[in-house]
C-alpha atoms as a PDB file:
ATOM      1  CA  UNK A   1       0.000   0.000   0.000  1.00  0.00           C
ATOM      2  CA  UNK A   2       2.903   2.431   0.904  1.00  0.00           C
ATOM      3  CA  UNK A   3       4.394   1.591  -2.582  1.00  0.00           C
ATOM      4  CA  UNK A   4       1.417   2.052  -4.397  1.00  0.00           C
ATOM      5  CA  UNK A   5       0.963   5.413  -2.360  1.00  0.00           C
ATOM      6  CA  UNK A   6       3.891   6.556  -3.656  1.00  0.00           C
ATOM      7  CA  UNK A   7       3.876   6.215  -7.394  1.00  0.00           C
ATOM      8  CA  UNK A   8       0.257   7.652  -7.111  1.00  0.00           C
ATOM      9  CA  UNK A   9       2.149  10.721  -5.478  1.00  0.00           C
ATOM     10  CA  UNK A  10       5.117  10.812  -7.817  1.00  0.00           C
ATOM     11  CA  UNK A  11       2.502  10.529 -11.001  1.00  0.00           C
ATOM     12  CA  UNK A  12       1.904  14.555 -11.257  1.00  0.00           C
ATOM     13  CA  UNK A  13       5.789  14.643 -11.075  1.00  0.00           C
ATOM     14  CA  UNK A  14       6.026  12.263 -13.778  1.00  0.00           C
ATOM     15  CA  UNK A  15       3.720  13.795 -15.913  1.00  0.00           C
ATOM     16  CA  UNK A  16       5.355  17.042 -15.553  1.00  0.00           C
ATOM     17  CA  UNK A  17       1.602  18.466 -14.066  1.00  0.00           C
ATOM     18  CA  UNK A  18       2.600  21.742 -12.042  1.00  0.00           C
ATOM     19  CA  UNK A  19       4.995  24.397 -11.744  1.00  0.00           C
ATOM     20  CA  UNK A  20       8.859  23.323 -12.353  1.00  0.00           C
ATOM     21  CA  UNK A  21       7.719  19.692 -11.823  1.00  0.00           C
ATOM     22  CA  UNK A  22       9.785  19.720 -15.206  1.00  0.00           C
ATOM     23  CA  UNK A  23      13.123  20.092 -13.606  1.00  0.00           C
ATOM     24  CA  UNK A  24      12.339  16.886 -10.782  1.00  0.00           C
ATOM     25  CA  UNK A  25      10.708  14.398 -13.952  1.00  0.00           C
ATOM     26  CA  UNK A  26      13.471  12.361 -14.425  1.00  0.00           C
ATOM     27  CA  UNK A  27      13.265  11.686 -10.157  1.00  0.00           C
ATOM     28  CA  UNK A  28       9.671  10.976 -10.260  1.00  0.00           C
ATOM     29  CA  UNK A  29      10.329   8.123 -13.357  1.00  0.00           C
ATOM     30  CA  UNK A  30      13.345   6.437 -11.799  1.00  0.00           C
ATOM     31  CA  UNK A  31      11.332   6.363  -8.008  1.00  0.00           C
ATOM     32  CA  UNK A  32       8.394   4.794  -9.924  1.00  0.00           C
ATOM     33  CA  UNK A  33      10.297   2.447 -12.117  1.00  0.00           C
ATOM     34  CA  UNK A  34      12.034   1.442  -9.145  1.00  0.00           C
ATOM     35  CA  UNK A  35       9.358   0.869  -6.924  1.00  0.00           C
ATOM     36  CA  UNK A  36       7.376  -1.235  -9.299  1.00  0.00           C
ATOM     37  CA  UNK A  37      10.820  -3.543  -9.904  1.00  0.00           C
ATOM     38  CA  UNK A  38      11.162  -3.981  -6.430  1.00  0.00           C
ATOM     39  CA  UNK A  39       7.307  -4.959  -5.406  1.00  0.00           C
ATOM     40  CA  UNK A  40       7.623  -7.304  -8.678  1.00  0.00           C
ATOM     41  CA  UNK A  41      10.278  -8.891  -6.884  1.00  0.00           C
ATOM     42  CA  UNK A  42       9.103  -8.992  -3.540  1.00  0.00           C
ATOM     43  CA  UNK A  43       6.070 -10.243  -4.751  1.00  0.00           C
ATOM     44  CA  UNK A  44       6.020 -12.443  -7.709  1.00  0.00           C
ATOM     45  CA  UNK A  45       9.851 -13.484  -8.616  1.00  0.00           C
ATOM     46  CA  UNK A  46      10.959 -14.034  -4.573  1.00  0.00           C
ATOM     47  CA  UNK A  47       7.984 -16.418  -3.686  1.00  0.00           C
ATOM     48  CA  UNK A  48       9.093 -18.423  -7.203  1.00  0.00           C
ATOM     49  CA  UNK A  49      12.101 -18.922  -5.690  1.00  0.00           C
ATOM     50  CA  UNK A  50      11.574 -19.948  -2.558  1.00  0.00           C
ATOM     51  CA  UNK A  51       8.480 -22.173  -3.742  1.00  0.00           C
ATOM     52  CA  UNK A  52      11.116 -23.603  -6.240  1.00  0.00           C
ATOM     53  CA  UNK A  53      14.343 -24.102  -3.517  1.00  0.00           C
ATOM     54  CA  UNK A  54      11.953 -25.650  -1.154  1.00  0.00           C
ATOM     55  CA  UNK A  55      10.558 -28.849  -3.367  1.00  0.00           C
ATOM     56  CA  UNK A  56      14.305 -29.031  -4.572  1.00  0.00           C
ATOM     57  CA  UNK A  57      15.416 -30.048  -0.753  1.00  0.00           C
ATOM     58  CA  UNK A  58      11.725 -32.309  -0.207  1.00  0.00           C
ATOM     59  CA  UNK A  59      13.065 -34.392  -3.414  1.00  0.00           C
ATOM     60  CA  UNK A  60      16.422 -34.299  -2.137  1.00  0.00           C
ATOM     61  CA  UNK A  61      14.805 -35.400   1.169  1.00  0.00           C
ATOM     62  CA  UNK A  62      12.632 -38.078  -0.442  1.00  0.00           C
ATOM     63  CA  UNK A  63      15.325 -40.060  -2.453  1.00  0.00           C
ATOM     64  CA  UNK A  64      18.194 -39.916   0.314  1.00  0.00           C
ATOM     65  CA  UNK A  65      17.757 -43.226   2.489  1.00  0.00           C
ATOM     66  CA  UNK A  66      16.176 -43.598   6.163  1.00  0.00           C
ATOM     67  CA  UNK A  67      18.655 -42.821   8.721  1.00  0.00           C
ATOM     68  CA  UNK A  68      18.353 -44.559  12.355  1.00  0.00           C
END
């Protein structure tokens, strides 16, 4: 929510809406570009991962014999 409240607030920047928002456009562009990189990887590309690493070690788990 805080991410998404900040590119909503950065937007008039980006646009270049207002009075020298001109000079600070390049700033708004770069804080929304990287905000929207980092919530796609906190929320799509680091779940893959871990989803991914996890059922690597429960196959590694399920082939490796009983121990006593």
């Amino acid at each position: 929510m805080t991410a998404l409240a900040t590119i909503a607030g950065m937007l008039p920047l980006a646009f270049a809406w207002g009075a020298g928002s001109q000079m600070l456009q390049p700033l708004a562009i770069a804080v929304i570009g990287g905000i929207l990189i980092s919530m796609v990887l906190s929320l799509v590309i680091t779940p893959a991962v871990h989803y991914y690493l996890s059922h690597e070690e429960m196959r590694v788990e399920e082939l490796s014999p009983a121990q006593s």
